[in-house]
Protein backbone atom coordinates (compact mmCIF):
# COMPACT_ATOMS: atom_id res chain seq x y z
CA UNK A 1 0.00 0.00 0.00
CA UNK A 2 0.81 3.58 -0.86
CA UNK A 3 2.24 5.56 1.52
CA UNK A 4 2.65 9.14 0.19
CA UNK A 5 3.29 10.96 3.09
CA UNK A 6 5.92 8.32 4.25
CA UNK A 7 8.12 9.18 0.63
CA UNK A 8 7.45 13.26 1.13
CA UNK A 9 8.78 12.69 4.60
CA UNK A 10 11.81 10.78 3.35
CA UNK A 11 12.33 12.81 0.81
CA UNK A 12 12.21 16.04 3.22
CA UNK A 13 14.55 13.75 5.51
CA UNK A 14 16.97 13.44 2.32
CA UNK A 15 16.71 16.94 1.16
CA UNK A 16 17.91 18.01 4.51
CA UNK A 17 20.93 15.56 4.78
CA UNK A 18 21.78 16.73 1.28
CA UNK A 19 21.71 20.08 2.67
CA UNK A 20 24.34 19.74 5.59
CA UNK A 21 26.66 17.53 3.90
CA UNK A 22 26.76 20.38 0.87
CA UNK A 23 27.74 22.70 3.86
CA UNK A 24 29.78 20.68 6.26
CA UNK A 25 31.77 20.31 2.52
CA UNK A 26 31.97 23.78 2.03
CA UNK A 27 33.28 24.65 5.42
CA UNK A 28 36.28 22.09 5.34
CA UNK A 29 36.88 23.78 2.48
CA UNK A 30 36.89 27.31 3.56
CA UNK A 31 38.95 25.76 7.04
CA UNK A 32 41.50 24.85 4.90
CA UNK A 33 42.31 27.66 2.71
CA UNK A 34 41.49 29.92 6.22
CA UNK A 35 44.67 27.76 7.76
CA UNK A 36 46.49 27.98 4.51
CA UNK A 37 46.15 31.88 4.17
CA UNK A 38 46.19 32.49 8.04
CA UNK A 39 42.81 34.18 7.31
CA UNK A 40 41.33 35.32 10.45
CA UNK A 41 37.78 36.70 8.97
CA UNK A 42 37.58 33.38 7.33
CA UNK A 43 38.21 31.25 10.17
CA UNK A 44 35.11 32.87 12.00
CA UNK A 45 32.95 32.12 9.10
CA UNK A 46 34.28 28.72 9.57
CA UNK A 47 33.17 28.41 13.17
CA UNK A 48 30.00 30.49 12.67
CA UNK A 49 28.92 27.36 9.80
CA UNK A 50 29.76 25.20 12.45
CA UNK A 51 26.88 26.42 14.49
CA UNK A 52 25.10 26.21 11.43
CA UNK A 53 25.55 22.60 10.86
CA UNK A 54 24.35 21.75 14.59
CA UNK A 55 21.29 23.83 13.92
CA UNK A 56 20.64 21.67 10.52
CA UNK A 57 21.44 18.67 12.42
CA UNK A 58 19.00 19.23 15.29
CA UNK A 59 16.59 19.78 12.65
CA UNK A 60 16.93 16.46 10.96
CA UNK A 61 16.87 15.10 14.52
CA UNK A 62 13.44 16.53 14.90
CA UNK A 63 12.14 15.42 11.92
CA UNK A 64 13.14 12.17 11.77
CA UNK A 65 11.74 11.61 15.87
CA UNK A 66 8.59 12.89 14.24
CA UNK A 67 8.89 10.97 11.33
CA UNK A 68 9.36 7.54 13.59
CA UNK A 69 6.18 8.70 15.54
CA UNK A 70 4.08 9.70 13.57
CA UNK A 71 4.58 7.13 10.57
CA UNK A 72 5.21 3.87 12.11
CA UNK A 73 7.87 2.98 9.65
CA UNK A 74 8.47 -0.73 8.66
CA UNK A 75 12.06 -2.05 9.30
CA UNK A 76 13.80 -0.68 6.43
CA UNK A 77 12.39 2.47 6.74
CA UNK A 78 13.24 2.42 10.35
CA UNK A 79 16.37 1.42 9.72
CA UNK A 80 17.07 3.95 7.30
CA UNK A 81 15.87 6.67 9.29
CA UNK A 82 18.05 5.61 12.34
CA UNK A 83 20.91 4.80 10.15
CA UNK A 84 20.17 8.74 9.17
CA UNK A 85 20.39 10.16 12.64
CA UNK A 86 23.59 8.35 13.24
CA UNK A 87 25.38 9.51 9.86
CA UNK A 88 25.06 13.06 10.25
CA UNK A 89 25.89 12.71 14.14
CA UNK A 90 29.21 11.88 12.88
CA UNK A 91 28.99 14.40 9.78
């Protein structure tokens, strides 16, 4: 059976993970060449993304507790999801 809401959720769940690993990318980036070029200005960017990332990772955090109870996900969607909210705790 169908579950439309279940994919949108997943896919919001994606979007988001897509989202922080795009930044979390970005800012190693930007801590390298802020080491490299002893950039000051650039080194607080670095550390205000940081904060960034927790914020986007709370948010997935959220979503996917919501997701779990308000969706009763089968095994491999629960295992996905929790396999989701241990990835980016390590991103």
């Amino acid at each position: 059976m169908a579950r439309p809401t279940l994919d949108s959720e997943l896919n919001v769940i994606a979007s988001k993970v897509t989202e922080m690993g795009t930044l979390i990318e970005a800012t190693i980036l930007e801590s390298i060449k802020a080491l490299r070029d002893q950039d000051q200005a650039l080194a607080t960017k670095v550390i205000d993304d940081g904060e960034a990332i927790d914020d986007i990772e709370d948010e997935i955090n959220d979503i996917c507790f919501k997701f779990i109870a308000t969706q009763n996900p089968l095994a491999g969607d629960l295992r996905y999801v929790i396999s989701i909210m241990k990835v980016i705790r390590d991103l």
